[in-house]
Structures are given as structure tokens and as C-alpha cells.
Protein backbone atom coordinates (compact mmCIF):
# COMPACT_ATOMS: atom_id res chain seq x y z
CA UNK A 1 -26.18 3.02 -0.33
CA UNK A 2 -23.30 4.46 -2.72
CA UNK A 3 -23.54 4.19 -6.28
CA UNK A 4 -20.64 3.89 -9.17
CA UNK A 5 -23.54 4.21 -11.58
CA UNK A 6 -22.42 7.23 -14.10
CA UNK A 7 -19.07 7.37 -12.40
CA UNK A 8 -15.64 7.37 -14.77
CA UNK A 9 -13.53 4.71 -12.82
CA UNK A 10 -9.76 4.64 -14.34
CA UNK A 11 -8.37 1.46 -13.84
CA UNK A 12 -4.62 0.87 -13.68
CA UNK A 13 -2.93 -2.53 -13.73
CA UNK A 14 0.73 -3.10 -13.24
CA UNK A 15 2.76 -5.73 -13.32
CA UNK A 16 1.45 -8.63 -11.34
CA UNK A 17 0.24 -12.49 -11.94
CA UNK A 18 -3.07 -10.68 -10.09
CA UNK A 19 -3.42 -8.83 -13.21
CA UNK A 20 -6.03 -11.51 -14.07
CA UNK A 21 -8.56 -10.46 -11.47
CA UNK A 22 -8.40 -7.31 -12.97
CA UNK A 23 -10.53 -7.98 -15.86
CA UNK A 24 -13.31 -9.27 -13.50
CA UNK A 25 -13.42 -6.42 -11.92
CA UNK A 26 -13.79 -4.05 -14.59
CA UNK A 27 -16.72 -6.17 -16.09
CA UNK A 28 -17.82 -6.13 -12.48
CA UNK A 29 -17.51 -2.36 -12.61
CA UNK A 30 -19.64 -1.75 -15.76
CA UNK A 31 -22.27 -4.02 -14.30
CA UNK A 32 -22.42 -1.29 -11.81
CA UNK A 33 -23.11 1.18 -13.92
CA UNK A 34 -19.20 2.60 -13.82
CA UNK A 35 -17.86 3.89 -17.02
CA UNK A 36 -14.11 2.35 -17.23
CA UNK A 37 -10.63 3.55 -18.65
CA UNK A 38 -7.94 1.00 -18.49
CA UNK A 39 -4.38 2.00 -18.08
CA UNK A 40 -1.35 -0.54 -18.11
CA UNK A 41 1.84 -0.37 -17.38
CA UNK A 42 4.76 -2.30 -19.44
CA UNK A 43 5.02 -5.02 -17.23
CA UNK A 44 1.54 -5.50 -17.07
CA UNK A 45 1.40 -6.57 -20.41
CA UNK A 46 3.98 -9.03 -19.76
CA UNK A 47 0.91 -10.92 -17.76
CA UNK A 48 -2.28 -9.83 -19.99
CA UNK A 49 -3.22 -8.39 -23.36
CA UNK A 50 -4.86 -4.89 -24.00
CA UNK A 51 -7.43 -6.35 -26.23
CA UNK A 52 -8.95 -8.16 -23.04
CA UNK A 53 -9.69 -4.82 -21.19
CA UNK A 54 -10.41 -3.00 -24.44
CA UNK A 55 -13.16 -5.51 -24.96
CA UNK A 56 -14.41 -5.72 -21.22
CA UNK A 57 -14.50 -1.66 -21.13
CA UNK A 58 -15.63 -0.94 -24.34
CA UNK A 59 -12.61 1.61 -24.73
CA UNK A 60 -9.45 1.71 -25.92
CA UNK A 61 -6.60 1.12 -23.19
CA UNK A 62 -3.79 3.73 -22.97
CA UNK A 63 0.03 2.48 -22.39
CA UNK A 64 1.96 5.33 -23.70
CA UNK A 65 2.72 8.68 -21.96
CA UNK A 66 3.05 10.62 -24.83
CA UNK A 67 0.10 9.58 -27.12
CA UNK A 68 -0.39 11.17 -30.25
CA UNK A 69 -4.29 9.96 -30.28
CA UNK A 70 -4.61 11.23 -27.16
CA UNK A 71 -5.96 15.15 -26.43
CA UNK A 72 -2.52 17.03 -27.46
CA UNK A 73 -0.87 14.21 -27.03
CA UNK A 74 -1.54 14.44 -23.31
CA UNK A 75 -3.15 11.51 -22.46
CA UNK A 76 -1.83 12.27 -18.62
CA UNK A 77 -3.59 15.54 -18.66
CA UNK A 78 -6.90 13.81 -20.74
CA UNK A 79 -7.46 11.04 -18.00
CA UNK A 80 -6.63 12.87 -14.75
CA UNK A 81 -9.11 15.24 -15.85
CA UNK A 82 -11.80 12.56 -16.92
CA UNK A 83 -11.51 10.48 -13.76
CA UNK A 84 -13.87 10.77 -10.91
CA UNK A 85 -11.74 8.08 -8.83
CA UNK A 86 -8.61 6.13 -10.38
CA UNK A 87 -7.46 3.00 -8.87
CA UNK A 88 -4.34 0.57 -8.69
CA UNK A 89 -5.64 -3.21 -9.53
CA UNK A 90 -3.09 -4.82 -8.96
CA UNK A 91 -0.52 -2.27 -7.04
CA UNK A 92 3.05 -3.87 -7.34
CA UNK A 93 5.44 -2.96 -4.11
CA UNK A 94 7.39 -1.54 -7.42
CA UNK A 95 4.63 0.81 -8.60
CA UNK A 96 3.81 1.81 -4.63
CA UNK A 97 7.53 2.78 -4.67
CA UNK A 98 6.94 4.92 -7.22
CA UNK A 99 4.25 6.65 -6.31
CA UNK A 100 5.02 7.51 -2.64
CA UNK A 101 8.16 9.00 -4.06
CA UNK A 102 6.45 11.25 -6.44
CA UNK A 103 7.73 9.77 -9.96
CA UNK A 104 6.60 9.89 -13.08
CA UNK A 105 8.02 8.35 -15.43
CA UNK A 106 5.09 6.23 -17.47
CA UNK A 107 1.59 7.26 -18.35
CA UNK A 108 -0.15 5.84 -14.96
CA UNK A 109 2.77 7.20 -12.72
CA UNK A 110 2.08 10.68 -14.08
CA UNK A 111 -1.82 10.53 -13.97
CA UNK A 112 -1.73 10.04 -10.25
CA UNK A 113 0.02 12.86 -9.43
CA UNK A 114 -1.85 14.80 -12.57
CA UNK A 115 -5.35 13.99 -10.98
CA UNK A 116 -7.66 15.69 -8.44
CA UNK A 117 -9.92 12.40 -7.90
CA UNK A 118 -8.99 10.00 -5.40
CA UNK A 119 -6.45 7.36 -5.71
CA UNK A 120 -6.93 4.04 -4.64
CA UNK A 121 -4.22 1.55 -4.55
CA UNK A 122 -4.94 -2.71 -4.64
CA UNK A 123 -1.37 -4.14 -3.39
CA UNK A 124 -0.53 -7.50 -4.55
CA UNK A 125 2.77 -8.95 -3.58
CA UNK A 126 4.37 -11.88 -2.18
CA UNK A 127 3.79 -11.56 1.59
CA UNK A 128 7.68 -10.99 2.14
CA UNK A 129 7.99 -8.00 -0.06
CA UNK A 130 4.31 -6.51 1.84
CA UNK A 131 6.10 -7.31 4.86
CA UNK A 132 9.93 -5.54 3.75
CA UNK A 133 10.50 -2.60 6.12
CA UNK A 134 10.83 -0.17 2.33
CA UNK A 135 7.17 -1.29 1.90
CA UNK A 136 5.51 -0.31 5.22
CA UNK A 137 6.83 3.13 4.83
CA UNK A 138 5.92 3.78 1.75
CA UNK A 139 2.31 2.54 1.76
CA UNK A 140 2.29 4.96 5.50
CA UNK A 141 3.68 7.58 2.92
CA UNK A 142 0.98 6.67 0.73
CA UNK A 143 -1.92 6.71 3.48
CA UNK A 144 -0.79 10.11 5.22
CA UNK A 145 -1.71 11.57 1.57
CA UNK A 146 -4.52 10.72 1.22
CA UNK A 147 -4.62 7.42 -1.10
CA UNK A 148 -6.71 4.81 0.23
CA UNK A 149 -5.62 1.14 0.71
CA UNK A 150 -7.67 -1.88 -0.19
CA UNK A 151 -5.95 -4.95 0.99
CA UNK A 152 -3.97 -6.74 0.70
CA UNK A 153 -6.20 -9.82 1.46
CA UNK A 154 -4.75 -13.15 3.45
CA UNK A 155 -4.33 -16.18 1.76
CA UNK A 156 -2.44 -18.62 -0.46
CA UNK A 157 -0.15 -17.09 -3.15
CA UNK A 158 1.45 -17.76 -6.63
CA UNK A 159 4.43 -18.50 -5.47
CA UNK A 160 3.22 -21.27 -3.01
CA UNK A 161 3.92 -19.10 0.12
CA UNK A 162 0.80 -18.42 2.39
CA UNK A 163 0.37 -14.57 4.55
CA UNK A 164 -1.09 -11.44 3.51
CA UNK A 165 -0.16 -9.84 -0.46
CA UNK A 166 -3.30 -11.55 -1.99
CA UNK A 167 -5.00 -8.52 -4.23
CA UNK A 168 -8.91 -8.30 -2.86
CA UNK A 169 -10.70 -10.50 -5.10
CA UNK A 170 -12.86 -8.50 -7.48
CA UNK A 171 -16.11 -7.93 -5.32
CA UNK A 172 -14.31 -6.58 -2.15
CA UNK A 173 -12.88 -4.01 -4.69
CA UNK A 174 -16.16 -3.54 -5.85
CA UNK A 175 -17.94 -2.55 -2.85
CA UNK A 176 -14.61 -0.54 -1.43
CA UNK A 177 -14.90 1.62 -4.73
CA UNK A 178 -18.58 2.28 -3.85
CA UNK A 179 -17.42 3.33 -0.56
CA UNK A 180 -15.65 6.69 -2.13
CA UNK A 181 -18.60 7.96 -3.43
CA UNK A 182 -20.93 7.42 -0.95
CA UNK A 183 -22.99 10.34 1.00
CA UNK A 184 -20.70 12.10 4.03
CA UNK A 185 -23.54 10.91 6.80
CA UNK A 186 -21.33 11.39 9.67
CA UNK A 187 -20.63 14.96 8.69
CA UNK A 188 -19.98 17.11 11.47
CA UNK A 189 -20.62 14.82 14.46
CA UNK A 190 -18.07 13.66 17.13
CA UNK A 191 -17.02 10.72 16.73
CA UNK A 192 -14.07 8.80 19.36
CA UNK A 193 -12.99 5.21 18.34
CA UNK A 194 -10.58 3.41 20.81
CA UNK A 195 -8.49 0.88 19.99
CA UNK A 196 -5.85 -1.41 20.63
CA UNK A 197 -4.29 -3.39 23.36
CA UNK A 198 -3.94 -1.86 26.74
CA UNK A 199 -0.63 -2.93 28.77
CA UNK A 200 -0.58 -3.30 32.93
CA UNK A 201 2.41 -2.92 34.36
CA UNK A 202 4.01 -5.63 36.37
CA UNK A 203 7.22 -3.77 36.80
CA UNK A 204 9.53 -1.98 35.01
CA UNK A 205 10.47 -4.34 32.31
CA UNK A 206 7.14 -6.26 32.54
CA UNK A 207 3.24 -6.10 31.59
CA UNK A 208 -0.26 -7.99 31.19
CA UNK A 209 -1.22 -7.39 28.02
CA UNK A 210 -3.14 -9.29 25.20
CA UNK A 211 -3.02 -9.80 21.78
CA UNK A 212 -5.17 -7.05 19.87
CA UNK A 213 -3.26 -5.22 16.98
CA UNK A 214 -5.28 -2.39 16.97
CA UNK A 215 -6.06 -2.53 12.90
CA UNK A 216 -9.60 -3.04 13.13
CA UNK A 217 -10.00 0.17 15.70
CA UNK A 218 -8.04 1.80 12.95
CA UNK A 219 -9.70 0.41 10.05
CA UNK A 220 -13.23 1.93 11.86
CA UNK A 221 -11.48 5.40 12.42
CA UNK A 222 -10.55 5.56 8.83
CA UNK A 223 -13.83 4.78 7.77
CA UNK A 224 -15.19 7.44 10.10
CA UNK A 225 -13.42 9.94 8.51
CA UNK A 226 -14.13 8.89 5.12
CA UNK A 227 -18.19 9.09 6.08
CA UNK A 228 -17.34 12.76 7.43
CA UNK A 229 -16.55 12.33 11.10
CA UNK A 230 -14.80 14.08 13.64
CA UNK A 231 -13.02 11.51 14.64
CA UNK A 232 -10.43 11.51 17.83
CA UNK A 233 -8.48 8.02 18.08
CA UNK A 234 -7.87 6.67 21.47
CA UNK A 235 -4.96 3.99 20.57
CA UNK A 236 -3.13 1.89 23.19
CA UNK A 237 0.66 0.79 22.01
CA UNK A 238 0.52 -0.70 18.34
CA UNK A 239 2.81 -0.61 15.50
CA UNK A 240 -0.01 1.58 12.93
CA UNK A 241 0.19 4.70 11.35
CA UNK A 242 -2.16 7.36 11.89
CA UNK A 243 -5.28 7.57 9.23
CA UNK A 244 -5.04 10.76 7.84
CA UNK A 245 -8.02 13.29 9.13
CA UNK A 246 -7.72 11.80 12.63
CA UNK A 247 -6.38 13.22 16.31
CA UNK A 248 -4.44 10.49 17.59
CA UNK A 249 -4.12 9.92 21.73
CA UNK A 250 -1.69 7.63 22.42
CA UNK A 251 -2.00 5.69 26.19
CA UNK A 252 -0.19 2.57 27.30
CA UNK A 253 -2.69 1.42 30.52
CA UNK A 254 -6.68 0.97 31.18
CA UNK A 255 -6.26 3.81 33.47
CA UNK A 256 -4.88 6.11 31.14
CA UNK A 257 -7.42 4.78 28.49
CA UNK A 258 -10.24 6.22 30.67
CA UNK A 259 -8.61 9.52 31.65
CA UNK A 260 -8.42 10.22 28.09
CA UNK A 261 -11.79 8.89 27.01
CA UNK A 262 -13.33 10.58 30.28
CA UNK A 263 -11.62 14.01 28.96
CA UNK A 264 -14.02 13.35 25.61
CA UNK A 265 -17.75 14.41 24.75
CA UNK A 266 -18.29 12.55 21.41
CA UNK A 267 -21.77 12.39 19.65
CA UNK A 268 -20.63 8.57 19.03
CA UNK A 269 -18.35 6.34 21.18
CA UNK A 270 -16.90 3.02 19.63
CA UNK A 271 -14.95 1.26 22.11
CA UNK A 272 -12.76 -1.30 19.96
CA UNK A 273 -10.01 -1.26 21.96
CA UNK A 274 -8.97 -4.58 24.02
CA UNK A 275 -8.97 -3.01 27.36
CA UNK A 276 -7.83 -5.15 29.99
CA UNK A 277 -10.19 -6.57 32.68
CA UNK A 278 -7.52 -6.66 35.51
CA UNK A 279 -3.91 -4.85 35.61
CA UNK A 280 -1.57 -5.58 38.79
CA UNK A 281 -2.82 -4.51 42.41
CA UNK A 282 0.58 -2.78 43.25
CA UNK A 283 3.39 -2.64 40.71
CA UNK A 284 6.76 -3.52 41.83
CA UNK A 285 8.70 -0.16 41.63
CA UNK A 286 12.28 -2.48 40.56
CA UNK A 287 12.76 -5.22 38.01
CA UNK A 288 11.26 -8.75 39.87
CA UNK A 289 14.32 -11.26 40.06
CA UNK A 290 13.56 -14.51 38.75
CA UNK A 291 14.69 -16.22 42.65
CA UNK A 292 11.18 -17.93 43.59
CA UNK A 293 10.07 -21.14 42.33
CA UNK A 294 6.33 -19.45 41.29
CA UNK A 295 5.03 -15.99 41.51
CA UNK A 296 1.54 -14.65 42.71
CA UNK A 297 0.05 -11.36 41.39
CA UNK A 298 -2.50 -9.58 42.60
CA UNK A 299 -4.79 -8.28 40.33
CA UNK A 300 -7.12 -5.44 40.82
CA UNK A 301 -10.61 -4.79 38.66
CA UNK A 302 -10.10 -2.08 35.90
CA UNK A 303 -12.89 0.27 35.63
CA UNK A 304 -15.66 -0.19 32.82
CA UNK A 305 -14.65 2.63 30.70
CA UNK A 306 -17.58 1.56 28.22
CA UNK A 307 -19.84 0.88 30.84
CA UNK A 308 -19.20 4.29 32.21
CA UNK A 309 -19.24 6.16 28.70
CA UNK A 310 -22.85 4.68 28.09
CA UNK A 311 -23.96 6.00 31.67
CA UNK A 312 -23.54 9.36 30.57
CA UNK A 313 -26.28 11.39 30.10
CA UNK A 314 -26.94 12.74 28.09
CA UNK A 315 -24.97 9.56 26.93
CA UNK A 316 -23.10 9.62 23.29
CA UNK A 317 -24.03 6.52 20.79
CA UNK A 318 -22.50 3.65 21.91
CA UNK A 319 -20.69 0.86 20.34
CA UNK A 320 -18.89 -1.81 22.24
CA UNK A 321 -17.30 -5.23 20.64
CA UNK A 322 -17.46 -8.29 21.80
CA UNK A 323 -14.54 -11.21 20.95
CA UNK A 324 -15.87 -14.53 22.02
CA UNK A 325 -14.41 -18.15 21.70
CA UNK A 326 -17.89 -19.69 22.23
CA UNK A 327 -21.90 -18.33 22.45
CA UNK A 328 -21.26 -15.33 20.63
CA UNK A 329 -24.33 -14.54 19.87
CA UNK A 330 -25.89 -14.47 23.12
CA UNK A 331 -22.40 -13.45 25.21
CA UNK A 332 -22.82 -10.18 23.12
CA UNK A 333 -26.98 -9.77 23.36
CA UNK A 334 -26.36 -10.06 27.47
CA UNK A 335 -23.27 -7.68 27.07
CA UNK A 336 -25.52 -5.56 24.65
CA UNK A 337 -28.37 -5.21 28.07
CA UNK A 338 -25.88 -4.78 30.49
CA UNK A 339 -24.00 -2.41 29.85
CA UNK A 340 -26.48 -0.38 27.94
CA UNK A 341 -25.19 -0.12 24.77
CA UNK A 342 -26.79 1.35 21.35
CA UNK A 343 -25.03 -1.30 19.23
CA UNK A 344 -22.58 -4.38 19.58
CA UNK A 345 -20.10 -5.82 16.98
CA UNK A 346 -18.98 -9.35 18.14
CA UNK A 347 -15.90 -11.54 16.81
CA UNK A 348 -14.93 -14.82 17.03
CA UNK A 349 -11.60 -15.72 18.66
CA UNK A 350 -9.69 -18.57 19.20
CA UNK A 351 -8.77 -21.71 17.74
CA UNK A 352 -12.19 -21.86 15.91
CA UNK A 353 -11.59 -18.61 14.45
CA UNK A 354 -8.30 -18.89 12.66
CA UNK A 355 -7.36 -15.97 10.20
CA UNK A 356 -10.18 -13.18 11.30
CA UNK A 357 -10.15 -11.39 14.56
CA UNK A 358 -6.74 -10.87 16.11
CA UNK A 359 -3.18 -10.61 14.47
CA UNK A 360 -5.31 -11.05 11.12
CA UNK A 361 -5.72 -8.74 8.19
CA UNK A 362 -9.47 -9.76 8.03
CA UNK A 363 -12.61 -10.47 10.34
CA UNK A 364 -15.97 -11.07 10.22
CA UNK A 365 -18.58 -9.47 12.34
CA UNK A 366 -21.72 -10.13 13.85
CA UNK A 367 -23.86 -6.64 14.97
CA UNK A 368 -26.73 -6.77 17.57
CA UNK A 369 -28.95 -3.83 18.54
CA UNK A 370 -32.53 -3.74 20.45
CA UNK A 371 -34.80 -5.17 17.77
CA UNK A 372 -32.36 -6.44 14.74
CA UNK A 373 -29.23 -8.18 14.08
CA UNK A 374 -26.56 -8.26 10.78
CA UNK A 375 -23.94 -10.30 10.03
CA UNK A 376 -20.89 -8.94 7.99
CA UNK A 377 -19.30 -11.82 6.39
CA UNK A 378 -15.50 -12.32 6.44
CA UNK A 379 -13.82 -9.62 4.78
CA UNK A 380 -10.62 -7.51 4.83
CA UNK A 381 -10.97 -5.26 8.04
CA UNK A 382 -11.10 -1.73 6.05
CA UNK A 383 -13.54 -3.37 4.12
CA UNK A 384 -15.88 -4.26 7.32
CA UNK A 385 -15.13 -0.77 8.84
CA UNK A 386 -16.76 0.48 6.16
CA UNK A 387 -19.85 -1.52 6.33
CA UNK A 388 -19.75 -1.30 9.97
CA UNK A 389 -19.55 2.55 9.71
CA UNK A 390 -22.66 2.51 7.64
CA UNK A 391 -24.43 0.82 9.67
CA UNK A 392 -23.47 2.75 12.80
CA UNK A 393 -24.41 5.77 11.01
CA UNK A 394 -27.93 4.53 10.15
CA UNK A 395 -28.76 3.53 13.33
CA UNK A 396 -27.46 6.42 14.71
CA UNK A 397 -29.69 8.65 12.47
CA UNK A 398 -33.02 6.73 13.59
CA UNK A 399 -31.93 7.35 16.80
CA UNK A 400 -32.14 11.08 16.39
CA UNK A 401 -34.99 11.28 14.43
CA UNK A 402 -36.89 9.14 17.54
CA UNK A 403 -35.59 11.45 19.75
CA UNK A 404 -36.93 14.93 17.86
């Protein structure tokens, strides 16, 4: 598993009641073995005192962009040089303004764009301003250059509201930061991730769909990447930019799904798309008026495209998911045996399941394989891509070994 022992971690923390977490995590940090530089903004000091991360790191916390302590009075130039990974804890939507428009106008502004480690950014907002349309393109802005997001989590907020904005609590951040230094053990192998909803057409104006938002097939692709995949993303229609490092395919129906999955060879296969079971036997080529009192369809099977991908031979490492509203556990074991799969990952759904799983920022997972069984406990979902990742990668590398 990745490590932050040895590793220089520079901490920023901008203006934000979350600022309190903050400190938790950088005592969190050194427990890890991290050695931590804390950076604050003006604001941030509005909501917490210096002396409280000077005494948590064990070294003095920089404010000023011009420093005459610092080396030259560079202290832009000092810590962009000194960190192996900086991060935003929290991230204001002010400060992710900044950043995705290049400024640099305080010390932490200009270390971001001084630096060669990776940036890391911890949003915490109300869940409006994550929401506000200035936001989502900025943090895409953000993404398509590399930075990596953490968050925001779901949950009750300062200001009484309830939605996503909640900072990660310390320990997600924790193990996310451990994530950028671990090993590359995908490097170099195929990897294609669907994801998504898949919409049948009923006619022109009209479709079947369902409700899958296509962030956790994301979330996985990301964290393909990250572990050194090749990674080709299969995507039915969502609303989500592309991870950087990945070919997007962009489809709309199961059928096209398969053609384009069917047009892959992938070392791995992870299939977390919502593909729908049925789509309409013959769609009506005009707009149906609304004259009858009911309406039949008929509905025609869609093909297995999982079911088909594990077939192969030789067949790719396969990972289906499973959402279930009751029996998970053994709904995904007998989906597991019959369809001949390497590896399942099953959610809960439904009323039982509120906030994970679909139109949620976080889920929990449950993995089943021949001969052993995890649980990843409710988390943000780039957090359980990651872990899911790693364990697809470990399984995966047994595999090979058995086989040579």
C-alpha cells in the first residue's frame, strides 16, 4: 500500500469555517510519517491562528509572498521546490477561481503554479456556490490540468443547508493523499471502464432510461489512470467532464454500448455502466400523440454486453457491478457464477440506501471474487475508485502470476 512516510506534504488552508478540520489532518499527516508545511491565506486566518498549525507541524507557517526569512525572499520559489505533493484543505469556490484562472496574487496562489508536484484541491462550500454554473467550470478547468479533486463530501453544513460542499473529513484526505504516491501497478495494461446510463428510444422525443449519473464509472477511470492504465471510457449520456489521461466514447443506447465495447481488446474490462435490460421492440419513427387512454410497449431483451465480454477468450479481467435493493450479497455471488466474472462490486439502491449509490456524491461497496470478499465502507466515490482500483489491480496480478 502507498506510503506518505518521508514525504514533504504542503498544506494550504483558505478561507473557510472547514479550516478547523485542517489541523486534524495535518496531525493526522505527521502520524503518517508526512513532513508538513502549512500555508494560509488572509482569510484563513480570519477562522484559525498560525500558532495552531505551527505547533501541529512543528514548522513555521508562511502567509506572506514576499518573505524576507524566506530563501531570497522567495518563499514561492522555496516551497514549490520543497513539496513532493501540495494540497488545498479547505479549497474556497474563491481560491478554485483563482487558480483555474492562473492568478497569483498571494503566496499559495503563486506556489501552485510555481510547483512541479501535484496539486490537490479539498473544496468546501455551501452546496449552492459547488453547485453555481462559474464553479463547475472551473473545477473541469481544474481537472483537465491535472489537479486532483477530493470531495466535496455530502452532508449537513454551517450554514444549516444540507447537499454536497462538506470538505472530506480528515481521514478520507488522508488515505486520498496516500493515493498520489502509490506504485503505478496498472502500468501499461488496457484497461476499458463503461459507465453511465444507457437511453432506449421510444421515439423521437422519448426514451427508457434510468437513473445512473455516471460519476462512479468516472471516478474508477480516473483512478485507473492515476494507477497507470490505459484507460478507454465507454460513457452513455451524462453531464461529466472527461478525466484527464482518458479516450472518451460517447454512445446514447445498449446497442451502441456493445458495438463500441465489442470494437475493444482490453487486458481489464469494468462494466459500471447502467445498461439497460430491455429498450423498445420497434421505435416509433414520429413523435407518439398523447390520444389513447394507456399505451403498451414492447420491449425487446438487450444483449449481455458483460456476459459476452467475459466469454471471450482469451477473455480480459472482468469486473461487473451489481446495484441491489435487497440480498445483495448473494444477488451479486449468483451474478458473480453466472456470468463468469473475475470480480463483482455490488451497491445498495433504493429507499434503504439513501445518499450512496445513484444521484449521490458517495457509495459504499461490497466486492466478491471466487474465494474472498471486502467491503469498502461509505466513502466519497473518487475515494472508493481508488480503493476499488487497488484491489482490482491485486487481484488482477495473482491472476497472472497463476496463469505463468
Amino acid at each position: 500500500m502507498p506510503t506518505l512516510a518521508g514525504k514533504h506534504i504542503l498544506l494550504g488552508v483558505t478561507g473557510g469555517i472547514a479550516a478547523y478540520k485542517s489541523a486534524e489532518l495535518v496531525r493526522l499527516l505527521r502520524g503518517a510519517g508526512a513532513e508538513v508545511r502549512v500555508v494560509m491565506t488572509r482569510a484563513a486566518q480570519s477562522f484559525i491562528g498560525p500558532l495552531t498549525f505551527q505547533s501541529l507541524s512543528g514548522n513555521p507557517v508562511r502567509t506572506e509572498l514576499m518573505d524576507s526569512v524566506a530563501e531570497a525572499g522567495m518563499g514561492h520559489i522555496e516551497l514549490a521546490r520543497w513539496a513532493d505533493a501540495v494540497l488545498v484543505a479547505p479549497c474556497t469556490a474563491n481560491f478554485i477561481a483563482r487558480l483555474a484562472n492562473g492568478l497569483a496574487d498571494d503566496l499559495l496562489s503563486t506556489l501552485c503554479l510555481a510547483t512541479e508536484a501535484p496539486v490537490a484541491i479539498a473544496p468546501a462550500m455551501n452546496r449552492q456556490m459547488w453547485a453555481a454554473t462559474a464553479t463547475v467550470e472551473n473545477v473541469r478547468r481544474l481537472e483537465s490540468r491535472g489537479v486532483a479533486l477530493f470531495g466535496p463530501g455530502e452532508g449537513e453544513q454551517a450554514c444549516g443547508e444540507v447537499g454536497p460542499g462538506r470538505m472530506l473529513e480528515p481521514a478520507a484526505l488522508l488515505a486520498a493523499m496516500a493515493g498520489l504516491f502509490g506504485d503505478r501497478p496498472l502500468a501499461g495494461v488496457r484497461v476499458v471502464v463503461t459507465a453511465g446510463p444507457t437511453r432506449e428510444a421510444v421515439d423521437p422525443v422519448r426514451f427508457i432510461g434510468n437513473r445512473s449519473s455516471g460519476r462512479m464509472g468516472f471516478a474508477v477511470a480516473a483512478a485507473a489512470v492515476a494507477a497507470g492504465a490505459e484507460v478507454t471510457l465507454i460513457s452513455g449520456p451524462v453531464a461529466l467532464p472527461t478525466p484527464a489521461g482518458v479516450l472518451r466514447i460517447d454512445v446514447e443506447s445498449a446497442l451502441e454500448m456493445r458495438k463500441a465495447v465489442v470494437a475493444t481488446t482490453p487486458d481489464i474490462f469494468i462494466a459500471a455502466a447502467a445498461v439497460a435490460d430491455y429498450r423498445p421492440a420497434q421505435p416509433a419513427a414520429g413523435k407518439i400523440k398523447k390520444d389513447a387512454g394507456t399505451l403498451t410497449l414492447v420491449l425487446t431483451r438487450n444483449p449481455d454486453i458483460l456476459a459476452e465480454v467475459a466469454a471471450r477468450r482469451p477473455a480480459p479481467f472482468t469486473v461487473g457491478f451489481a446495484a441491489e435493493t435487497d440480498d445483495l450479497a448473494h444477488n451479486a455471488r449468483t451474478k458473480l457464477a453466472r456470468k463468469g466474472l473475475d470480480l463483482i462490486a455490488a451497491n445498495p439502491v433504493g429507499p434503504s440506501a439513501a445518499g450512496v449509490g445513484f444521484d449521490s456524491e458517495e457509495n459504499t461497496l461490497e466486492l466478491f471474487w471466487q474465494g474472498g470478499e471486502r467491503i469498502l465502507p461509505r466513502a466519497p466515490k473518487g475515494v472508493i475508485a481508488r480503493q476499488l482500483v487497488q484491489a482490482i489491480s491485486d487481484l488482477y496480478r495473482e491472476r497472472r502470476k497463476d496463469h505463468k
